[in-house]
Protein backbone atom coordinates (compact mmCIF):
# COMPACT_ATOMS: atom_id res chain seq x y z
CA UNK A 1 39.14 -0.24 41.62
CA UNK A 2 35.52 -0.35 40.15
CA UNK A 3 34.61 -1.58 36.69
CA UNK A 4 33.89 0.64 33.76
CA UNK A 5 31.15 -1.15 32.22
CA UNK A 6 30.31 -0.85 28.79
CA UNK A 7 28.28 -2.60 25.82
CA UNK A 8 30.90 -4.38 23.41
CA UNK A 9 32.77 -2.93 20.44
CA UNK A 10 33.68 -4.48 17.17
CA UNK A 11 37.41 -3.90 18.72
CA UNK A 12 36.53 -6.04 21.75
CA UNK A 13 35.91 -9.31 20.49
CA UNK A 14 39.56 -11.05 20.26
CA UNK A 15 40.09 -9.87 23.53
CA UNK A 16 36.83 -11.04 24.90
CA UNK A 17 37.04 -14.48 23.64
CA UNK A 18 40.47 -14.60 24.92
CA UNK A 19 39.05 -13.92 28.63
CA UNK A 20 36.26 -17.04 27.96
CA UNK A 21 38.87 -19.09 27.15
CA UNK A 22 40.79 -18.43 30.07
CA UNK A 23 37.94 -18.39 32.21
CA UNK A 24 37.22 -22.10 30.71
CA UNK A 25 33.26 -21.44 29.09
CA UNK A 26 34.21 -22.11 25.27
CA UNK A 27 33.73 -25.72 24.78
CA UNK A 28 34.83 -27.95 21.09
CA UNK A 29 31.04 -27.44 20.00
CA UNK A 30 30.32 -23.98 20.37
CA UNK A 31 31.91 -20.87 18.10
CA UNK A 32 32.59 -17.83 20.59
CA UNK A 33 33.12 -15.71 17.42
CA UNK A 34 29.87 -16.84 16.44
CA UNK A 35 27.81 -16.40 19.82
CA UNK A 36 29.13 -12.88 19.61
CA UNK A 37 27.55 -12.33 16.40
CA UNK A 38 24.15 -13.35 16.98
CA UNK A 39 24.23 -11.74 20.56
CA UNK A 40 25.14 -8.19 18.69
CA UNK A 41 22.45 -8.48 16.07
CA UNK A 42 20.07 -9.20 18.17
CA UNK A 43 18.11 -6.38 19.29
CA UNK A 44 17.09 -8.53 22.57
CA UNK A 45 20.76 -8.88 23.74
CA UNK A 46 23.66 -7.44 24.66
CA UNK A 47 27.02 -8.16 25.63
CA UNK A 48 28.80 -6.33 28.12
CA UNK A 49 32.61 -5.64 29.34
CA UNK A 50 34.10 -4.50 32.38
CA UNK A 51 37.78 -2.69 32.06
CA UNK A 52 39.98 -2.18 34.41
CA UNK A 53 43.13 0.65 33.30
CA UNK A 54 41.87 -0.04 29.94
CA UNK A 55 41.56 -3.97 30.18
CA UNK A 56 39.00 -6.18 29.44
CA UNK A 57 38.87 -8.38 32.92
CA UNK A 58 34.85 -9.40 33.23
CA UNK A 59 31.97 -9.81 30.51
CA UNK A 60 28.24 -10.66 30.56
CA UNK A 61 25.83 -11.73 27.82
CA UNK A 62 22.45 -10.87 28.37
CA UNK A 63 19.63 -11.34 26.73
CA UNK A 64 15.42 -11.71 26.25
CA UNK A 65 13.66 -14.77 25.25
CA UNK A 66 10.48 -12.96 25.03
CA UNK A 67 9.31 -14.35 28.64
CA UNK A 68 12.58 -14.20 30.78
CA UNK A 69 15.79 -13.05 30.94
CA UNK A 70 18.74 -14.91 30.44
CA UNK A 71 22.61 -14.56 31.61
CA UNK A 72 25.66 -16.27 29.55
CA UNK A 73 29.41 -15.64 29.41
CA UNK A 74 29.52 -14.26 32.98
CA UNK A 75 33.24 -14.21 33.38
CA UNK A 76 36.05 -12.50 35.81
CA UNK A 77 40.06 -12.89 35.00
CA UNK A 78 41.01 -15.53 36.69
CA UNK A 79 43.74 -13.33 38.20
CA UNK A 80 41.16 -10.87 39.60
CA UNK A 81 38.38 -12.96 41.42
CA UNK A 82 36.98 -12.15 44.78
CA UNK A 83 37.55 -8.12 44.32
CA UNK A 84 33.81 -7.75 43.46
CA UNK A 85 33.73 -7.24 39.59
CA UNK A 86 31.28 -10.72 38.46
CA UNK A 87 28.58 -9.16 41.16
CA UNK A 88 29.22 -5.61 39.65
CA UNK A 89 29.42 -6.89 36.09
CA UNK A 90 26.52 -9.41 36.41
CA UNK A 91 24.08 -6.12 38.40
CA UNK A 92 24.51 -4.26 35.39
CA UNK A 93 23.44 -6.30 33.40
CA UNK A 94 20.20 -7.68 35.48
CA UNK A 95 19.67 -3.48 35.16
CA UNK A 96 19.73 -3.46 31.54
CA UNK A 97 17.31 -6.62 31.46
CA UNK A 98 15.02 -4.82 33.88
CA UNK A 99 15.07 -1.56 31.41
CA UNK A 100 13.80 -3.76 28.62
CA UNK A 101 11.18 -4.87 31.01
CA UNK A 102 12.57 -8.20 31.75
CA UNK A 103 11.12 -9.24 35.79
CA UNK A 104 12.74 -12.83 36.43
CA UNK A 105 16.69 -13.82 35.51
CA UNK A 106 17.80 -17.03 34.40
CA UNK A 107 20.97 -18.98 33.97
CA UNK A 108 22.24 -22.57 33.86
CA UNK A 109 25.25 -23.92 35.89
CA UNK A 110 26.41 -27.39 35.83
CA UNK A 111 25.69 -29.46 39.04
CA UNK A 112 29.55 -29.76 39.16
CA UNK A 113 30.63 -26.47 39.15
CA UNK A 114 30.36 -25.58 42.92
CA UNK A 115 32.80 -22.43 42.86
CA UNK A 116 30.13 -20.85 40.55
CA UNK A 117 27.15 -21.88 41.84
CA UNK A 118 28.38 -20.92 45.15
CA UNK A 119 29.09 -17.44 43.48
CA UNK A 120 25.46 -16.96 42.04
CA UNK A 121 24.22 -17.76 45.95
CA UNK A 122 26.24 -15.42 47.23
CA UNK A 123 24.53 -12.56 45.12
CA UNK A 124 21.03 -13.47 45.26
CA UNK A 125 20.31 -16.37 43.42
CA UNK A 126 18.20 -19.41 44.22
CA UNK A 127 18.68 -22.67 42.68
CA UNK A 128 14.70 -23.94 42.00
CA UNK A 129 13.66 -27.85 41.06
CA UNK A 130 13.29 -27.88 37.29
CA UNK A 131 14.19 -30.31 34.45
CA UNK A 132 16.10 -28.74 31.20
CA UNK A 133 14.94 -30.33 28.00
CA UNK A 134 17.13 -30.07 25.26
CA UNK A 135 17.94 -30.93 21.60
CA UNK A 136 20.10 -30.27 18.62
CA UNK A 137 18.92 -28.86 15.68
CA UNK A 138 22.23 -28.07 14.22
CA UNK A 139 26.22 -29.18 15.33
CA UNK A 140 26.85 -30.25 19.00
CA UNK A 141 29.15 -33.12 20.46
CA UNK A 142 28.69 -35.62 17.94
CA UNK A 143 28.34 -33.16 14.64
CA UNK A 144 31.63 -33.57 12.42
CA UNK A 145 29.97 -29.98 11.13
CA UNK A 146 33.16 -27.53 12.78
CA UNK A 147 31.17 -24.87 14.99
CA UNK A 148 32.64 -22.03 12.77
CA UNK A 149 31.19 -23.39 9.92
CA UNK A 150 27.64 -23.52 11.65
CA UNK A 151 27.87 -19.44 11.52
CA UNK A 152 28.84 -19.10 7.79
CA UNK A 153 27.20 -19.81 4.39
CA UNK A 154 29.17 -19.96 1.11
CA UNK A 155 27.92 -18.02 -2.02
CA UNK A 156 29.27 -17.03 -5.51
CA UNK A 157 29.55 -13.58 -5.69
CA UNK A 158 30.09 -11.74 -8.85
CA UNK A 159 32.11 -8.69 -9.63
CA UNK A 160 31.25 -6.50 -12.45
CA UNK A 161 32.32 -3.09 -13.75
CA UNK A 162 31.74 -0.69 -16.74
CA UNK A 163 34.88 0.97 -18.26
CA UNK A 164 33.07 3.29 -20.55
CA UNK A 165 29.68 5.67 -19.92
CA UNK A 166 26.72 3.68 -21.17
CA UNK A 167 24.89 5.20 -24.59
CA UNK A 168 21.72 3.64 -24.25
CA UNK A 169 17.93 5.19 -23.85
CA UNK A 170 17.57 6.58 -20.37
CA UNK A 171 15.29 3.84 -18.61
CA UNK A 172 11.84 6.50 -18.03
CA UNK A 173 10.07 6.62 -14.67
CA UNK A 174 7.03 4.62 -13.43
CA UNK A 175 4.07 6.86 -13.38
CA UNK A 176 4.18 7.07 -9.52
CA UNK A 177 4.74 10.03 -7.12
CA UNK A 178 8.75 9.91 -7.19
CA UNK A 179 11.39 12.16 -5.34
CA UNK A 180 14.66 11.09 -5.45
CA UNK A 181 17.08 13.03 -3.40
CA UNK A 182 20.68 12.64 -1.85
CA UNK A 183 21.00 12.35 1.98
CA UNK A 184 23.32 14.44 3.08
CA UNK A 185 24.98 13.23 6.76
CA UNK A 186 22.36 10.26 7.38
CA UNK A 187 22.45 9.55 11.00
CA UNK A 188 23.35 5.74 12.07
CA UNK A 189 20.22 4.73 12.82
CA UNK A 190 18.22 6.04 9.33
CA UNK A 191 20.77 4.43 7.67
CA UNK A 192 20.09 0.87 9.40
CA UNK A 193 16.45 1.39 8.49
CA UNK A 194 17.24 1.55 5.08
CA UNK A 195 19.84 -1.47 4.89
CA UNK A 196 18.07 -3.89 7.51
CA UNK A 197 14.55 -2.96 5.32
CA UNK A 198 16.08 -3.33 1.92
CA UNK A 199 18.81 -6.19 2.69
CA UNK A 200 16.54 -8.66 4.95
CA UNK A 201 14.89 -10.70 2.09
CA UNK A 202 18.25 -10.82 1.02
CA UNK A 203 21.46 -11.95 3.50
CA UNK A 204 22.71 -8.41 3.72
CA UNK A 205 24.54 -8.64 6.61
CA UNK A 206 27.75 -7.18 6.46
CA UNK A 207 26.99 -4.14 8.23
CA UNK A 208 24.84 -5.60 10.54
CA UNK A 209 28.14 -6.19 12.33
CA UNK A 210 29.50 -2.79 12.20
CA UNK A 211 29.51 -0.78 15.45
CA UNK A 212 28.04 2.57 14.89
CA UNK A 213 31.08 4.40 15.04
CA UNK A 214 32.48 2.66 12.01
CA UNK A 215 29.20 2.57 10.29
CA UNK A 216 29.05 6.53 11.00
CA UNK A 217 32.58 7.02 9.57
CA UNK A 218 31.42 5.33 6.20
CA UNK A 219 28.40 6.78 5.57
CA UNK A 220 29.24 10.35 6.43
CA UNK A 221 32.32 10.05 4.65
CA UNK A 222 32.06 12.94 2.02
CA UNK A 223 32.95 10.39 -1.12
CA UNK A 224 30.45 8.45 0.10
CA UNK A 225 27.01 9.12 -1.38
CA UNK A 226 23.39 7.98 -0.21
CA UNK A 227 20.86 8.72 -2.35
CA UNK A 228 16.85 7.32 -1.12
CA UNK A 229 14.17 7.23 -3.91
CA UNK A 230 10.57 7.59 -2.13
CA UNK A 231 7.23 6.91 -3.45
CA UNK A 232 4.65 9.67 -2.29
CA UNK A 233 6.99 10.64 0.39
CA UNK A 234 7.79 6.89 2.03
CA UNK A 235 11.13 5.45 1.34
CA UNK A 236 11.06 2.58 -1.40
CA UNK A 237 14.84 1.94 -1.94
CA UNK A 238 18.49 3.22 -2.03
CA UNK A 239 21.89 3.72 -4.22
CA UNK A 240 25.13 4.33 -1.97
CA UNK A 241 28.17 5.28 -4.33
CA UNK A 242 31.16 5.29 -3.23
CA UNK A 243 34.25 7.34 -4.72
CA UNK A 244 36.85 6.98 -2.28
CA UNK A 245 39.46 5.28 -4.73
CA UNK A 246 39.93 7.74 -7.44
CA UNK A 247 38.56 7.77 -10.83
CA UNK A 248 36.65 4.49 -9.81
CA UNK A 249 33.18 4.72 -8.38
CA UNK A 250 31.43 1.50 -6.76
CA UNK A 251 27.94 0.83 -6.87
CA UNK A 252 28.24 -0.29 -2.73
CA UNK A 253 24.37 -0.87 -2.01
CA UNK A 254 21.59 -1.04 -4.23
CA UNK A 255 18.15 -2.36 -3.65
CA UNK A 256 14.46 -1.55 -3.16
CA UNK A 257 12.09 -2.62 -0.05
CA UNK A 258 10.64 -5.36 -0.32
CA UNK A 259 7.24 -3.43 -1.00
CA UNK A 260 7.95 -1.80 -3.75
CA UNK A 261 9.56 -4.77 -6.26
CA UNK A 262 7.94 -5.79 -8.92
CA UNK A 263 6.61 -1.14 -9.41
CA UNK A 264 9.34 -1.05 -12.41
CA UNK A 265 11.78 0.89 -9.94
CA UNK A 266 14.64 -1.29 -9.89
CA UNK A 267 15.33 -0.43 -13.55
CA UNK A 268 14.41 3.03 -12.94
CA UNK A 269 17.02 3.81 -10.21
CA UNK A 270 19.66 1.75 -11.42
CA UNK A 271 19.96 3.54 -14.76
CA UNK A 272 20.10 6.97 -12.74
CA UNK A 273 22.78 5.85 -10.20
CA UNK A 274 24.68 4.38 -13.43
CA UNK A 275 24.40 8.00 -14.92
CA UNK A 276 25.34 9.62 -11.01
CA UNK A 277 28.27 7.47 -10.74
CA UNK A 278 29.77 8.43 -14.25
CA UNK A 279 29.76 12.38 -13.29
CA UNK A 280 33.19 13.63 -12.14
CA UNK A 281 36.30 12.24 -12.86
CA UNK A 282 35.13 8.40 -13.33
CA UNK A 283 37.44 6.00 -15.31
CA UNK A 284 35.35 2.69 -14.25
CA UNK A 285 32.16 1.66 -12.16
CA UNK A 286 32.15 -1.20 -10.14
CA UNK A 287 29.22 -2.79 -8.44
CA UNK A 288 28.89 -6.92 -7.41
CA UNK A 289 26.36 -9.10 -6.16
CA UNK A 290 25.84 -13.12 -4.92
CA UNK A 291 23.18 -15.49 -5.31
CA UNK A 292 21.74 -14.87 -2.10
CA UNK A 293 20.68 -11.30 -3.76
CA UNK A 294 17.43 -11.38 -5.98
CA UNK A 295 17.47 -13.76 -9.21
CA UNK A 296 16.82 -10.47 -11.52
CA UNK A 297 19.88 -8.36 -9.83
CA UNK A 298 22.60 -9.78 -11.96
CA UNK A 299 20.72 -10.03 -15.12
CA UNK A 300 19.57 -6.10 -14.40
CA UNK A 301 23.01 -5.21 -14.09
CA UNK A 302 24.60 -6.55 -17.20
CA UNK A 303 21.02 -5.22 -18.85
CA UNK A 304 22.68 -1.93 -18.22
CA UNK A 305 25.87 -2.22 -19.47
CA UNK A 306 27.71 -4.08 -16.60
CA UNK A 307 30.17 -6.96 -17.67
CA UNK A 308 31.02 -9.96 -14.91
CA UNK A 309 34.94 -9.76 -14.61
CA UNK A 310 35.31 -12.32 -11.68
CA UNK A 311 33.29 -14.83 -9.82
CA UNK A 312 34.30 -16.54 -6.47
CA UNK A 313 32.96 -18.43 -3.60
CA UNK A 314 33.13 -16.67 -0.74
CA UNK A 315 31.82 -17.20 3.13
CA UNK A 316 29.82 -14.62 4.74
CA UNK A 317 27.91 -14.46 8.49
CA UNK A 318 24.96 -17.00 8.09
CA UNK A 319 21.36 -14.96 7.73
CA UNK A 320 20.05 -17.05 11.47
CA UNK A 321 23.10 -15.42 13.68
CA UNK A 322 21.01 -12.61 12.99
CA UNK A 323 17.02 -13.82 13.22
CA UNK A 324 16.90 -13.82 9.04
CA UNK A 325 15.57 -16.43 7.33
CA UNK A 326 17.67 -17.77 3.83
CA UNK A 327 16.35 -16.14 0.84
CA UNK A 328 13.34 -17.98 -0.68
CA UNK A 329 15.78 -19.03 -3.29
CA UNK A 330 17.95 -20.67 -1.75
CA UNK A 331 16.14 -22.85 0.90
């Protein structure tokens, strides 16, 4: 039977790291769970898996380093070698590097591992006279740092909520071209502009590791609401609220790119989301943020009526599994 090859899903990855493990390529320094992260938010990479009846039984990373191509997590159920799937499994992804204009493939095999090299001859590759240079920067062999740990930061996020409508003077706009509209079934990929643009300064990363599908399900949902402010027609920030639990309305996303801080807008489309979420039926508005968000974020919010009823630590993916940089803050 042949393969049915496919890019991974968010549903995938137990099952995939359950197949390296088998297959013997997870080592005591190195977080599969975290290799898959960085692999899927990286625009240069992607992991695929081959099914058989429904079964994940072969995987390939691939990715570009800007110069070559590279090949990691090649792997075949044991059960299932020598009925073709690594070469059909490892082609398409050599095609998907050569569609991102990738014209030389590289891997690395240790000098002990005949069966594999032996496997890599047998499909094309040629074994050339190089020396690999290498260093830690962070965890490896001799790092009592855990490898999970390596892909997760700890922050104190705070919760905050508003039981009653606020009376206060509506905050006026900036004297700038403003629209401010809702948008009404954003597509998946919009809707990454928006959080990638707005969130990057700023660790958002949660649904950076969302598949599309389940992104699509959120944002479309009809309780959920996207509204974009633009200045003279270009996007300059967002407010998603989010009614799904009834009579409380949560403040999920809120945030302006990074061009247009510092205009007077944050105030500005904070006090009209504030005065969005408390139409309908609302009992209580909910919104939280960490201090890997901007320093004037939690001030702003209790500003406008917001009150902190809970602080925690809590772990979420570190900012370099997917190419971000800390916030300034907190370097």
């Amino acid at each position: 039977m042949s393969l049915a090859i496919r890019p991974i899903a968010a549903a995938d990855i137990e099952p995939v790291v359950a197949l390296w493990r088998a297959c013997n390529l997870t080592v005591s320094y190195n977080d599969p769970h975290g290799d898959i992260a960085m692999a899927r938010a990286n625009p240069g990479s992607e992991i695929f898996v081959g099914e058989l009846d429904g079964r994940i039984v072969a995987t390939a990373l691939a990715g570009s380093d800007g110069h070559r191509g590279w090949l990691y997590y090649v792997a075949v159920d044991p059960t299932l070698h020598g009925g073709g799937h690594g070469k059909a499994i490892v082609a398409h992804a050599e095609a998907w590097l050569a569609a991102h204009g990738v014209n030389k493939v590289m891997l690395l095999v240790r000098p002990t591992n005949t069966k594999v090299k032996a496997f890599y001859e047998r499909i094309g590759y040629q074994e050339e006279d190089r020396s690999l240079f290498t260093r830690w920067l962070r965890g490896g062999p001799d790092s009592d740092i855990p490898p999970a740990a390596l892909a997760l930061i700890e922050t104190t996020a705070t919760y905050l909520e508003m039981t009653e409508r606020p009376t206060r003077p509506t905050v006026p706009a900036p004297a700038l071209k403003l629209s401010l509209q809702r948008a009404e079934h954003p597509s998946v990929s919009f809707y990454r502009y928006l959080y990638n643009s707005i969130g990057r300064p700023w660790a958002w990363v949660n649904k950076r590791l969302v598949d599309d599908e389940e992104l699509r399900g959120f944002i479309q949902d009809p309780k959920v609401e996207l509204y974009v402010l633009s200045v003279a027609g270009v996007p300059a920030g967002m407010a998603q609220i989010d009614r799904r639990e009834p009579g409380i309305v949560d403040l999920a996303y809120f945030g302006l790119m990074p061009e247009f801080i510092g205009r007077k807008l944050g105030p500005y489309l904070l006090n009209w989301a504030i005065d969005q979420a408390w139409t309908g039926n609302t009992t209580k508005v909910t919104v939280n943020t960490c201090d890997l968000d901007h320093p004037s974020a939690l001030p702003l919010y209790q500003r406008l009526g917001f009150s902190p009823v809970r602080r925690e630590v809590v772990s979420l993916p570190h900012p370099h599994l997917f190419g971000l940089e800390m916030p300034a803050h907190r370097r």
